[in-house]
N, C-alpha and C. Protein backbone atom coordinates (compact mmCIF):
# COMPACT_ATOMS: atom_id res chain seq x y z
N UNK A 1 4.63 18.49 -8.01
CA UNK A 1 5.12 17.78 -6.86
C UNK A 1 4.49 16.39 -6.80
N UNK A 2 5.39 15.44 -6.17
CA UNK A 2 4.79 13.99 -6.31
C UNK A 2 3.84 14.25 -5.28
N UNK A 3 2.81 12.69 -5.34
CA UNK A 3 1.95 12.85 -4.40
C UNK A 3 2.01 11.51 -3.69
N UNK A 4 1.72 11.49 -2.27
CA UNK A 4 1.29 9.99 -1.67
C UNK A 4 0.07 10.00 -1.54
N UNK A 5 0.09 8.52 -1.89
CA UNK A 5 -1.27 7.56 -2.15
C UNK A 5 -1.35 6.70 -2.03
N UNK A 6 -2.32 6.64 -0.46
CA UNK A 6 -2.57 5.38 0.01
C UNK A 6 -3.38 4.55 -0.76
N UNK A 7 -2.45 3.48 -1.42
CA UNK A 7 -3.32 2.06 -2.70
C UNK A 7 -3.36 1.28 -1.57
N UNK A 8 -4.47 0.83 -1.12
CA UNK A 8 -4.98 -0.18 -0.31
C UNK A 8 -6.28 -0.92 -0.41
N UNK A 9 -6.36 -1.98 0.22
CA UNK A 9 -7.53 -3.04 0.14
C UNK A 9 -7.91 -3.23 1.58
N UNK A 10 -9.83 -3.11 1.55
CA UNK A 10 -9.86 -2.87 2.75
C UNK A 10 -10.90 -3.45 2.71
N UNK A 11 -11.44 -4.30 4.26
CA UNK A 11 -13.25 -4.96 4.35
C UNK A 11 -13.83 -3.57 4.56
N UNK A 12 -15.11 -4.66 4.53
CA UNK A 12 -16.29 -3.64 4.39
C UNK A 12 -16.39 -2.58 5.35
N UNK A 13 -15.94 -3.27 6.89
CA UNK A 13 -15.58 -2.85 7.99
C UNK A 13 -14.52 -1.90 8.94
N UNK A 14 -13.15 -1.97 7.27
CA UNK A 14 -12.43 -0.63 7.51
C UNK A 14 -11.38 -1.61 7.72
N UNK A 15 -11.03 -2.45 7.85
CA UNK A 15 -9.70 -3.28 8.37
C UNK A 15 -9.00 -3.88 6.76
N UNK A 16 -7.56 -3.54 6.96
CA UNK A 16 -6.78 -3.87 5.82
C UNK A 16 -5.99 -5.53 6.12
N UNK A 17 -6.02 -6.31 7.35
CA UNK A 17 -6.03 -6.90 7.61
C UNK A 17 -6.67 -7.80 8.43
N UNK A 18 -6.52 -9.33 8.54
CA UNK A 18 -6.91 -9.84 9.90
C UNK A 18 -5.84 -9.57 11.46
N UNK A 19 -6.44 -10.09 12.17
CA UNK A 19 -5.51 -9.69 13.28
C UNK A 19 -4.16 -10.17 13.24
N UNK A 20 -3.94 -11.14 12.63
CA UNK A 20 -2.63 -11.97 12.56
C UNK A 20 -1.78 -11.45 11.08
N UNK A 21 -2.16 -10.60 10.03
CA UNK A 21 -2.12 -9.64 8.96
C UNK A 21 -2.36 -10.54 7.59
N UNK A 22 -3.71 -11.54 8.16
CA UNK A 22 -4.28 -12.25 7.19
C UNK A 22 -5.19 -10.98 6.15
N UNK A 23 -4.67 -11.68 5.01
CA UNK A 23 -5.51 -10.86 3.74
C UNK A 23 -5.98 -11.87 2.70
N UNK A 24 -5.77 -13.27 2.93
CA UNK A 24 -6.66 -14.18 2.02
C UNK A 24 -7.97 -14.74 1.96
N UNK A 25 -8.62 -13.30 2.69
CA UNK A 25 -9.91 -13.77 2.45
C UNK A 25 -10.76 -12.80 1.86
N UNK A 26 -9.84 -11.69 1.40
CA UNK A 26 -10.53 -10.75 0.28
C UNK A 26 -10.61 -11.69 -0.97
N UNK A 27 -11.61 -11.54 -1.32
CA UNK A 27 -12.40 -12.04 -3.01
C UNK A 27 -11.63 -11.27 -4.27
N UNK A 28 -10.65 -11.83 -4.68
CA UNK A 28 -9.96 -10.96 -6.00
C UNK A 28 -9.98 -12.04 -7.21
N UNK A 29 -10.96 -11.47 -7.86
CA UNK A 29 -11.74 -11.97 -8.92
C UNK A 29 -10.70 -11.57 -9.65
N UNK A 30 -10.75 -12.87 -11.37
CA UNK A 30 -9.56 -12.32 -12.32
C UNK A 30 -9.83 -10.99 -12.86
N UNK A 31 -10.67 -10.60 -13.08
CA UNK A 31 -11.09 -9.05 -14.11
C UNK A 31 -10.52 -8.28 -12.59
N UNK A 32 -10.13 -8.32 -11.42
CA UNK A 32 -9.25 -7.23 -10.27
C UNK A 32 -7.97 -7.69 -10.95
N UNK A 33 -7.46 -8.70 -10.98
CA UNK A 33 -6.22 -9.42 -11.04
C UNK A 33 -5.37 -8.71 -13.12
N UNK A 34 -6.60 -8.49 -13.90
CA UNK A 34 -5.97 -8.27 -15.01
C UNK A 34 -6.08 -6.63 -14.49
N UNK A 35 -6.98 -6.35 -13.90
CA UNK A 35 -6.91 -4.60 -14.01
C UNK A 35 -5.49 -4.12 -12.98
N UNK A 36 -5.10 -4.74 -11.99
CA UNK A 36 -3.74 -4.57 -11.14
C UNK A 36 -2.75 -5.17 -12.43
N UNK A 37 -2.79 -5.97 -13.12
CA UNK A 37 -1.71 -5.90 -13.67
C UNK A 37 -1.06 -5.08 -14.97
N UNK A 38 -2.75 -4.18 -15.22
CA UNK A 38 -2.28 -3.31 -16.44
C UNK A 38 -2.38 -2.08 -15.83
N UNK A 39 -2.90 -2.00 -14.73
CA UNK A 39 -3.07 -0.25 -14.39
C UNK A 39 -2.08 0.10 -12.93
N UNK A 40 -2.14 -1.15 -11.98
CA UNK A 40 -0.94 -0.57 -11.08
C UNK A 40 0.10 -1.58 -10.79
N UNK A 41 0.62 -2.00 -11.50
CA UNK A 41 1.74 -3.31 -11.80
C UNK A 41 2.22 -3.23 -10.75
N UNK A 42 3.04 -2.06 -10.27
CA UNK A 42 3.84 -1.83 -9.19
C UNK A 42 3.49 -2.49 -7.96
N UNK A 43 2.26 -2.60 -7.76
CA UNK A 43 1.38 -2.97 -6.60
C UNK A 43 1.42 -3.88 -6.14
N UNK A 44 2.36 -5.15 -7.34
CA UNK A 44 2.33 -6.58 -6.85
C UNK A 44 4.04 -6.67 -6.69
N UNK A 45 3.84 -7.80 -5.95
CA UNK A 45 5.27 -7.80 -5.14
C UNK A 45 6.35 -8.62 -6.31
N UNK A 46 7.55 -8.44 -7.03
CA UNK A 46 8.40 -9.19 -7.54
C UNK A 46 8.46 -10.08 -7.60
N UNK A 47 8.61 -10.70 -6.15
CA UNK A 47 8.67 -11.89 -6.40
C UNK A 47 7.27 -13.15 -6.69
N UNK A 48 5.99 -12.22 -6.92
CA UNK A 48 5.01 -13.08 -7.24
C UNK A 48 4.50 -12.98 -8.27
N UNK A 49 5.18 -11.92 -8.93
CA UNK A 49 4.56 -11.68 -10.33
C UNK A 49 5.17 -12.56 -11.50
N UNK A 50 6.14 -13.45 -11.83
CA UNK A 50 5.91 -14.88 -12.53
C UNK A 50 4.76 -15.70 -12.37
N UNK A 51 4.40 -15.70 -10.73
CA UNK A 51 2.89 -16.60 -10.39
C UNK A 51 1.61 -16.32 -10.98
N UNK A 52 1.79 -14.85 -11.31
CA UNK A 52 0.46 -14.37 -11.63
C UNK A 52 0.31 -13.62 -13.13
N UNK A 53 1.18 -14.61 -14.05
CA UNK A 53 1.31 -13.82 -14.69
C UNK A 53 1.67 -12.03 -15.63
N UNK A 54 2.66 -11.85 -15.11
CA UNK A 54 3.28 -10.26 -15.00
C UNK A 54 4.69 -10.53 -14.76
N UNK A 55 5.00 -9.75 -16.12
CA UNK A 55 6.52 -10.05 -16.43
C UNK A 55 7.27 -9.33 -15.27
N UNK A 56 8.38 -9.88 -14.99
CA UNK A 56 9.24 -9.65 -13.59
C UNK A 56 9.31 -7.76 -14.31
N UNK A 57 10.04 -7.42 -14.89
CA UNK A 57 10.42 -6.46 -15.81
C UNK A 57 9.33 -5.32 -16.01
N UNK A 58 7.88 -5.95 -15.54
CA UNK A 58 7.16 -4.89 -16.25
C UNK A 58 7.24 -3.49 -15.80
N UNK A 59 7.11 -2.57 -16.85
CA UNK A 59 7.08 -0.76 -16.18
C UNK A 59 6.18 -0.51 -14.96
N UNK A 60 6.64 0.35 -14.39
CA UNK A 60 5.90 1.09 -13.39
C UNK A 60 4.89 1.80 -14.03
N UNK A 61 3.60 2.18 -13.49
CA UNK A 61 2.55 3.47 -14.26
C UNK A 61 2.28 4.60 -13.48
N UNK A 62 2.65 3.93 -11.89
CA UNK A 62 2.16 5.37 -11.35
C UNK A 62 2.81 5.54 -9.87
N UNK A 63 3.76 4.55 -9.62
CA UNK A 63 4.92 4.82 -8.35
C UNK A 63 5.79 4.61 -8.23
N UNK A 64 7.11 4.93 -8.40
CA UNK A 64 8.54 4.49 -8.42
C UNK A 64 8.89 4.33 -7.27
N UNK A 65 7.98 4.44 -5.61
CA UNK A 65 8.26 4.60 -4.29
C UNK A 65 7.67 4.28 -3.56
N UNK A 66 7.74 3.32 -2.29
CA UNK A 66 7.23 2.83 -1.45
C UNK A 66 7.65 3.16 -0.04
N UNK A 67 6.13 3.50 0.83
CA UNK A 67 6.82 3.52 2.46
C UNK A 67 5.87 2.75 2.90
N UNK A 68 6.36 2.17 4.11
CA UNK A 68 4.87 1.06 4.06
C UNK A 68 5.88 0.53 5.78
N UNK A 69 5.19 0.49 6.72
CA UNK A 69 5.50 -0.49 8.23
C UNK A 69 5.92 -1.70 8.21
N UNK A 70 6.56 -1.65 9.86
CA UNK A 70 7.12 -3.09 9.65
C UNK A 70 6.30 -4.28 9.43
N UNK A 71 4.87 -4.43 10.24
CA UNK A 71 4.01 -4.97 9.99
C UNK A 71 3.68 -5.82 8.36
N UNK A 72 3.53 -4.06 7.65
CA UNK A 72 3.07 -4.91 6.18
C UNK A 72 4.50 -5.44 5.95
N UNK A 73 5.97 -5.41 5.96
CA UNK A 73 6.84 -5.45 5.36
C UNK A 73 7.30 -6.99 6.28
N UNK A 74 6.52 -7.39 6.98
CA UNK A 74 6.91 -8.97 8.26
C UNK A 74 6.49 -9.99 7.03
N UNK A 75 5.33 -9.92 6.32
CA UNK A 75 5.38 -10.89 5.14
C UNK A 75 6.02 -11.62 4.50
N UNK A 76 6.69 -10.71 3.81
CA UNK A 76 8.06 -10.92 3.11
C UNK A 76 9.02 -11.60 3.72
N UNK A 77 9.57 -10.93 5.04
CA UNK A 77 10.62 -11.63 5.70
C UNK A 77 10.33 -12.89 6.20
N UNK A 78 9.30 -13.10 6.50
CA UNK A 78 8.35 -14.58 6.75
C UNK A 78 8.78 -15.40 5.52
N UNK A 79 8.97 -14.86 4.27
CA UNK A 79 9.23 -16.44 2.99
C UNK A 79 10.70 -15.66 2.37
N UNK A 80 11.49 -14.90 3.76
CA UNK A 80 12.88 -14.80 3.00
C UNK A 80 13.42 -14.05 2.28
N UNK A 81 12.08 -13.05 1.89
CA UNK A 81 12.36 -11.85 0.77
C UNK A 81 12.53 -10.64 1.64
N UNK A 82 14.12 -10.07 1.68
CA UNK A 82 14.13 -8.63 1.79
C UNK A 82 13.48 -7.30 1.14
N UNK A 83 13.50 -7.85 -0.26
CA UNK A 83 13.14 -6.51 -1.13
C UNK A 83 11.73 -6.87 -2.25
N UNK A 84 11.08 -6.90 -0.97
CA UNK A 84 9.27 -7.73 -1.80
C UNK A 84 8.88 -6.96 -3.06
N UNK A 85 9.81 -5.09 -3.25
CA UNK A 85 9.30 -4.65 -4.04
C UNK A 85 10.16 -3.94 -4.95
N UNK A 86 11.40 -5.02 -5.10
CA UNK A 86 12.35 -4.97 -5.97
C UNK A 86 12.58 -3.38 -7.20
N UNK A 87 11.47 -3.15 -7.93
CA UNK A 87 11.13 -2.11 -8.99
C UNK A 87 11.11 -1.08 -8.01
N UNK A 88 10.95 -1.01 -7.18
CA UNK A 88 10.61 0.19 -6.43
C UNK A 88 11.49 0.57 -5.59
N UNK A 89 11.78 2.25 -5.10
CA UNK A 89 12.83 2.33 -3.72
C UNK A 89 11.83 2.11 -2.60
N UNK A 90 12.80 1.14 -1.55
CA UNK A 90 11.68 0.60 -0.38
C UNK A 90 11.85 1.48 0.27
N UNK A 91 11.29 2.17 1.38
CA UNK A 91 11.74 2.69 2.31
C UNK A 91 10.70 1.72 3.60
N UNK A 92 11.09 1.04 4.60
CA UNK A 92 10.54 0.65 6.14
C UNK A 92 10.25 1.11 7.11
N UNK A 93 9.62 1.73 7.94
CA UNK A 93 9.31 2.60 8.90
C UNK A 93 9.25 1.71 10.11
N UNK A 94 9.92 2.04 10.56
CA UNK A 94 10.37 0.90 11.72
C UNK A 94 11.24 1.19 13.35
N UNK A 95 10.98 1.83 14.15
CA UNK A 95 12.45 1.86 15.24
C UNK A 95 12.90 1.08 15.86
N UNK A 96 12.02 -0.52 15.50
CA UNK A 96 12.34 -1.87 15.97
C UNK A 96 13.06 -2.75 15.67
N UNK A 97 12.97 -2.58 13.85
CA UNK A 97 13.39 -3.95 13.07
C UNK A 97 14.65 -3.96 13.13
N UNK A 98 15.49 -2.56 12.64
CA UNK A 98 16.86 -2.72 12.86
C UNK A 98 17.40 -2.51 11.60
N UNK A 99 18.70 -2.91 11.13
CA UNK A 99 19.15 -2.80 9.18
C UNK A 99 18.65 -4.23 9.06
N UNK A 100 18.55 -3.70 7.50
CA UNK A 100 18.19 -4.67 6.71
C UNK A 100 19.01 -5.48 5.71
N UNK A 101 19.91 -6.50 5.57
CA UNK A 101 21.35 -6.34 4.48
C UNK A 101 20.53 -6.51 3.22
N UNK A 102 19.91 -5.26 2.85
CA UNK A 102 19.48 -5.40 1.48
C UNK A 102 19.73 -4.03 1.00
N UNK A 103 20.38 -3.86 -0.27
CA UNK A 103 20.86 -2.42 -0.23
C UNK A 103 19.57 -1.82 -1.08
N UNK A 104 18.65 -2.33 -1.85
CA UNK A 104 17.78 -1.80 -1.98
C UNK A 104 16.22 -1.35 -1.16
N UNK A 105 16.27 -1.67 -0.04
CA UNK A 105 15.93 -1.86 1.05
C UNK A 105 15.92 -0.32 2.28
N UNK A 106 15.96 0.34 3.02
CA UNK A 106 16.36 1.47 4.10
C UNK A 106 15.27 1.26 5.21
N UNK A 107 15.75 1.16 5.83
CA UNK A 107 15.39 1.12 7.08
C UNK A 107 15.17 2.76 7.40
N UNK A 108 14.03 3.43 8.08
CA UNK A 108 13.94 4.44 8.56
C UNK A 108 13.59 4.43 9.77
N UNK A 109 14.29 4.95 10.81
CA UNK A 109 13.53 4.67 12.28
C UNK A 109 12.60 5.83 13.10
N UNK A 110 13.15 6.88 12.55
CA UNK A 110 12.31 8.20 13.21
C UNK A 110 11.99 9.02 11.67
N UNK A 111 10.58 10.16 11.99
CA UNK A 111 10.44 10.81 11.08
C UNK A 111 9.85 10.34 9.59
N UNK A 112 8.97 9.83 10.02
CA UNK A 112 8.48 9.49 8.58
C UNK A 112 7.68 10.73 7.58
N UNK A 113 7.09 11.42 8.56
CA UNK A 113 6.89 12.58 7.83
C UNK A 113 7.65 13.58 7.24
N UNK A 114 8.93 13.83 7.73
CA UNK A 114 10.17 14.36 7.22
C UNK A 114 10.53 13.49 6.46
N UNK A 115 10.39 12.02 6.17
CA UNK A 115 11.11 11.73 4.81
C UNK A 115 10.06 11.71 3.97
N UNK A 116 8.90 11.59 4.08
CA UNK A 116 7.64 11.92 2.51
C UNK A 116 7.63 13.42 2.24
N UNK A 117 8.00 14.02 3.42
CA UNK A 117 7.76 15.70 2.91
C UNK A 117 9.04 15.51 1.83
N UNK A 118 10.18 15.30 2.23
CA UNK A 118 11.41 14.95 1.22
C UNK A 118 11.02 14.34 0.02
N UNK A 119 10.51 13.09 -0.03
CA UNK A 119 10.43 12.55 -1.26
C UNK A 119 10.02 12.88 -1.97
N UNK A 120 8.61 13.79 -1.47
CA UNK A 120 7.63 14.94 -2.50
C UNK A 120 7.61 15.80 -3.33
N UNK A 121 9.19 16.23 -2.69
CA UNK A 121 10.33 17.19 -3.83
C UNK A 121 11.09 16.63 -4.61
N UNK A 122 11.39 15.53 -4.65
CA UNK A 122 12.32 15.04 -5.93
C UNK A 122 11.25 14.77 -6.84
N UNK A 123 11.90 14.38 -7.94
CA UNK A 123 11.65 14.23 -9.38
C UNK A 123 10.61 12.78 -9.28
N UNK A 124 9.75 12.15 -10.40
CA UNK A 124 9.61 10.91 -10.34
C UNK A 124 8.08 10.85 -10.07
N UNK A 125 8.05 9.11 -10.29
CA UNK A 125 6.44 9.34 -10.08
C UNK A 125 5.93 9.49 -8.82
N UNK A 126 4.58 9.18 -7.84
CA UNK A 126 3.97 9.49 -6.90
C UNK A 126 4.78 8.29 -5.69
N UNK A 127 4.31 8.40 -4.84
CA UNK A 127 4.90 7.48 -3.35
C UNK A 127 3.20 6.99 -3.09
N UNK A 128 3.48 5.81 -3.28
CA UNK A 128 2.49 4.30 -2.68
C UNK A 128 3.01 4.07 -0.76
N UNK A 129 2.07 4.99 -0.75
CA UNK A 129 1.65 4.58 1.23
C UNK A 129 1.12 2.78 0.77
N UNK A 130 2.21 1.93 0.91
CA UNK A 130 1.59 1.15 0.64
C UNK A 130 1.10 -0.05 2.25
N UNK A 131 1.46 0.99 3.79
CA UNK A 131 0.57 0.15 4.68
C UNK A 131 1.83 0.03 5.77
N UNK A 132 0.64 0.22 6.55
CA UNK A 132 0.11 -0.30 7.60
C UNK A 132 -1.32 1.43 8.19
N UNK A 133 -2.01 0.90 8.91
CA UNK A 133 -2.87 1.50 9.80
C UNK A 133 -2.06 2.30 10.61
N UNK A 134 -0.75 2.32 11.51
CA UNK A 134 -0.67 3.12 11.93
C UNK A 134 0.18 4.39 11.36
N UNK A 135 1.29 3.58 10.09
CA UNK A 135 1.77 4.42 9.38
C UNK A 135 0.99 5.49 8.77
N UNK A 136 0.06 5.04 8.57
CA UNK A 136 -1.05 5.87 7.74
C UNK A 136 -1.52 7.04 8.72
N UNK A 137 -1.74 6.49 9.84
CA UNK A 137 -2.19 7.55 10.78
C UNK A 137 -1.22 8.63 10.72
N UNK A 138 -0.20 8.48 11.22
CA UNK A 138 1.44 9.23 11.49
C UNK A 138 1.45 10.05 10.08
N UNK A 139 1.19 9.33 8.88
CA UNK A 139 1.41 10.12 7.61
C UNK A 139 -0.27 10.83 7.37
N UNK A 140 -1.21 10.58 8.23
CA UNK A 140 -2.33 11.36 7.62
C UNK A 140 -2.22 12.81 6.75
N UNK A 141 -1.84 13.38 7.41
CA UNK A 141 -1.90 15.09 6.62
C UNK A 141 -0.74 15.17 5.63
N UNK A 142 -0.19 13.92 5.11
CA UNK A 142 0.73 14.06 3.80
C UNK A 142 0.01 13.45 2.83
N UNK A 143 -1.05 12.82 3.00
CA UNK A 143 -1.87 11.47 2.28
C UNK A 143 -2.65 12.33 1.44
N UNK A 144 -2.67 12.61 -0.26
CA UNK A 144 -2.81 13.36 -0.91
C UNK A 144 -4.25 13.12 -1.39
N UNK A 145 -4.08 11.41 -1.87
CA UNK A 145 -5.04 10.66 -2.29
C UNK A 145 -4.79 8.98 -2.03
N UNK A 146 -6.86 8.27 -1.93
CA UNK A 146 -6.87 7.42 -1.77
C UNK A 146 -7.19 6.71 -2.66
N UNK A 147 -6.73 5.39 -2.77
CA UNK A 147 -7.04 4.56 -3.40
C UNK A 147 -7.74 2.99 -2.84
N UNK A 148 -9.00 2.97 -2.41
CA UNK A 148 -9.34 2.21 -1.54
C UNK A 148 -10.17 1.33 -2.27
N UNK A 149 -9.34 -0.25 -2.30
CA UNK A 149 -10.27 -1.80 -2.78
C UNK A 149 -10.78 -2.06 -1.76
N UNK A 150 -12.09 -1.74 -1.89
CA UNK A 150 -13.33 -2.57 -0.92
C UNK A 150 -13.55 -3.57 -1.29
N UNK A 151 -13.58 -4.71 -0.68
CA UNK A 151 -14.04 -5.95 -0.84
C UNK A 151 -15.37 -6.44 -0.31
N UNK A 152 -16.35 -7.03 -0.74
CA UNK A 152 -17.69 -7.45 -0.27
C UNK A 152 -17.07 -8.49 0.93
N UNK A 153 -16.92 -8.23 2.18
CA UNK A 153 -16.40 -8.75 3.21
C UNK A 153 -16.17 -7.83 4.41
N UNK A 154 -16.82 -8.63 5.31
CA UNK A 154 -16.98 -7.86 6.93
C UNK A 154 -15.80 -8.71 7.36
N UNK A 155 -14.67 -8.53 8.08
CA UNK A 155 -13.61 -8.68 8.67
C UNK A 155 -13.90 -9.42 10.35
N UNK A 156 -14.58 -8.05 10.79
CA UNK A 156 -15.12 -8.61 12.44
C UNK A 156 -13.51 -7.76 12.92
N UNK A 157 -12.78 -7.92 12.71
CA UNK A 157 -11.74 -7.47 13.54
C UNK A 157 -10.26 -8.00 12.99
N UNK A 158 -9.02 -6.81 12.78
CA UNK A 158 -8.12 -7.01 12.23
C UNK A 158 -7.43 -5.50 12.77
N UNK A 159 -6.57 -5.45 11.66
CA UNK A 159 -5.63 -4.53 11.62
C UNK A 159 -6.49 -3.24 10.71
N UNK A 160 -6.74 -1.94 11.81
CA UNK A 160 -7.97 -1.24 10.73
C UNK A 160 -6.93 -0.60 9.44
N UNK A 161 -7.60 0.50 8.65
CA UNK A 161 -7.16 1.01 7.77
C UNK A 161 -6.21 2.69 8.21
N UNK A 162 -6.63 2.92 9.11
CA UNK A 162 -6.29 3.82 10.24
C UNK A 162 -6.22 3.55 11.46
N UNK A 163 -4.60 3.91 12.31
CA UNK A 163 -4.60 3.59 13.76
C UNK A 163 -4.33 4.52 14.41
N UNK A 164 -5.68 5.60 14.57
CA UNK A 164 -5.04 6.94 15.54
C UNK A 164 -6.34 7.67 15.67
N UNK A 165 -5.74 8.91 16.50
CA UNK A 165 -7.03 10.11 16.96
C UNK A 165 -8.30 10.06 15.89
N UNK A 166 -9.20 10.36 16.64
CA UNK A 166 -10.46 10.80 16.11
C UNK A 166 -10.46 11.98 15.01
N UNK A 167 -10.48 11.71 13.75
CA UNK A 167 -10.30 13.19 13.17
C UNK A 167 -10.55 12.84 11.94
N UNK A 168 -11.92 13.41 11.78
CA UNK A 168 -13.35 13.29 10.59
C UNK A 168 -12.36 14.42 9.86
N UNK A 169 -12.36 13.46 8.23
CA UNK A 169 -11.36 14.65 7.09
C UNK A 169 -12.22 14.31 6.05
N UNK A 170 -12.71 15.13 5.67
CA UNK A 170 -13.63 15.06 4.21
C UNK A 170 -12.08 14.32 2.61
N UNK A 171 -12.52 13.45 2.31
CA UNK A 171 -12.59 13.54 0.56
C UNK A 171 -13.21 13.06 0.15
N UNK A 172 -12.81 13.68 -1.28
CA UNK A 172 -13.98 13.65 -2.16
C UNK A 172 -13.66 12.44 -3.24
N UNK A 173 -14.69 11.59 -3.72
CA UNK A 173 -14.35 10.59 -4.41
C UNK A 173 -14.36 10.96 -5.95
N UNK A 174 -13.28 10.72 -6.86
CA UNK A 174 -13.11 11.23 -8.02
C UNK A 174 -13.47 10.06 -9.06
N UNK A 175 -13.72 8.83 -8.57
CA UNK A 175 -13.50 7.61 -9.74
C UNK A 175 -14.13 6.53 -8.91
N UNK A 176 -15.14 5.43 -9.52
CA UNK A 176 -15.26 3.90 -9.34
C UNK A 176 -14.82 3.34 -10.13
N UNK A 177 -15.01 2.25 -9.54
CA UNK A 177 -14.65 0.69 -10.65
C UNK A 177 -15.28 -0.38 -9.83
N UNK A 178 -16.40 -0.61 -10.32
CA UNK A 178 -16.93 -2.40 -9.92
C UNK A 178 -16.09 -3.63 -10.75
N UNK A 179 -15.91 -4.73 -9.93
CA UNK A 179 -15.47 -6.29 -10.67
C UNK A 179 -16.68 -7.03 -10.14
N UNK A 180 -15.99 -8.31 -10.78
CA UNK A 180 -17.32 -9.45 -11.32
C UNK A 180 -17.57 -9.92 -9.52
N UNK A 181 -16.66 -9.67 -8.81
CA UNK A 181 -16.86 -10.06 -7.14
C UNK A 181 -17.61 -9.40 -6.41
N UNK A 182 -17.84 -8.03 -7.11
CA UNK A 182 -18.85 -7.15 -6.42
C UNK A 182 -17.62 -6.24 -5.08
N UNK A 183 -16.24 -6.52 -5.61
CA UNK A 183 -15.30 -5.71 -5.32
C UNK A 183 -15.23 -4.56 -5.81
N UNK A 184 -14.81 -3.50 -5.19
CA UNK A 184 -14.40 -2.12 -5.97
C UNK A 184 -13.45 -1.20 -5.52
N UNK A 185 -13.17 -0.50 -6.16
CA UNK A 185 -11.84 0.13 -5.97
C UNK A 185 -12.51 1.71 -6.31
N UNK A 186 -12.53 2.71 -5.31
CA UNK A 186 -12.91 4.24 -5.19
C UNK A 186 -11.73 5.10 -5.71
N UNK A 187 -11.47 5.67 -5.71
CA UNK A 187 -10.53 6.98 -6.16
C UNK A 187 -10.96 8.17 -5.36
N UNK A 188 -10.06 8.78 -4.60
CA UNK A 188 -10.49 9.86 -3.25
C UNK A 188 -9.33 11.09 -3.52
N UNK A 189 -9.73 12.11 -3.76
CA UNK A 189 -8.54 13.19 -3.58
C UNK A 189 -8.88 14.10 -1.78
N UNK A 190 -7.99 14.79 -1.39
CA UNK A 190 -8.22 15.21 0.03
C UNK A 190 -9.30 16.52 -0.24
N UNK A 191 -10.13 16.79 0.03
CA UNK A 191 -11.15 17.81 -0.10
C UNK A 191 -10.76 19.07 0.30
């Protein structure tokens, strides 16, 4: 069965954003920048991967699927891009935003946990929780494994990594990786 996995970048402090859903002040050193582009390609958005070197084209390694809030998904529509993650099926979690005229694109307005319990059964690789804090909350007890970039950076206050009830869940960390920024990226399965 596929699995979801929250791939996220987070301060020291637990926040995946600033309050306004600033993220340019995480430190992503090139040795982060070559390891995202050979180990989770998927992770970077289409339309920036000419910028950063990474062929528009390149394979997926480990998610053919994305669910991710309106929040993280306001970015995009901010510079015009419907489908930020082109390679991938989008799915939006949203009862606000409305349709989207992008047919690769879906709008979901209720039930997000009924559509990951769904996606979990088809065929294919894993589903990238790829964000927001409260989505994450709502999807907690589907969230298989984490994938959490800590950045050497205290935030002070943003958008946390979780937006909900009090509820201490053990996992267990399976993997590090330090970069030259003193960034790192953990590996967490649910305990």
């Amino acid at each position: 069965m596929r699995k979801l996995v929250y791939f996220v970048g987070m301060s020291l402090d637990g926040y995946i954003a600033g309050p306004g859903g600033e993220v340019d002040f995480y430190p992503v050193p090139d040795d982060m920048w070559d390891w995202m582009r050979t180990d989770y390609p998927e992770t970077l958005p289409t339309h920036v991967r000419p910028h950063i070197g990474l062929d528009v084209d390149a394979p997926n390694r480990r998610f053919d699927t994305l669910v991710m809030g309106r929040g993280t998904y306001e970015p995009a529509l901010a510079v015009d891009v419907t489908s930020p993650y082109a390679h991938l099926r989008q799915y939006i979690v949203s009862s606000t935003l409305g349709p989207i005229d992008d047919p690769a694109v879906e709008v979901v307005e209720h039930d997000p946990v009924g559509l990951v319990q769904g996606l979990k059964k088809e065929e294919g690789l894993d589903i990238w929780l790829c964000g927001g804090g409260k989505l994450a909350a709502a999807l907690f007890d589907e969230i298989d494994e984490l994938v959490i970039k800590s950045y050497p950076v205290v935030a002070g206050t943003g958008i946390p990594g979780f937006t909900g009830e009090f509820r201490p869940t053990l996992f267990t960390p399976t993997a590090r990786r330090e970069f030259s920024s003193g960034a790192q990226t953990t590996w967490f399965t649910r305990a």
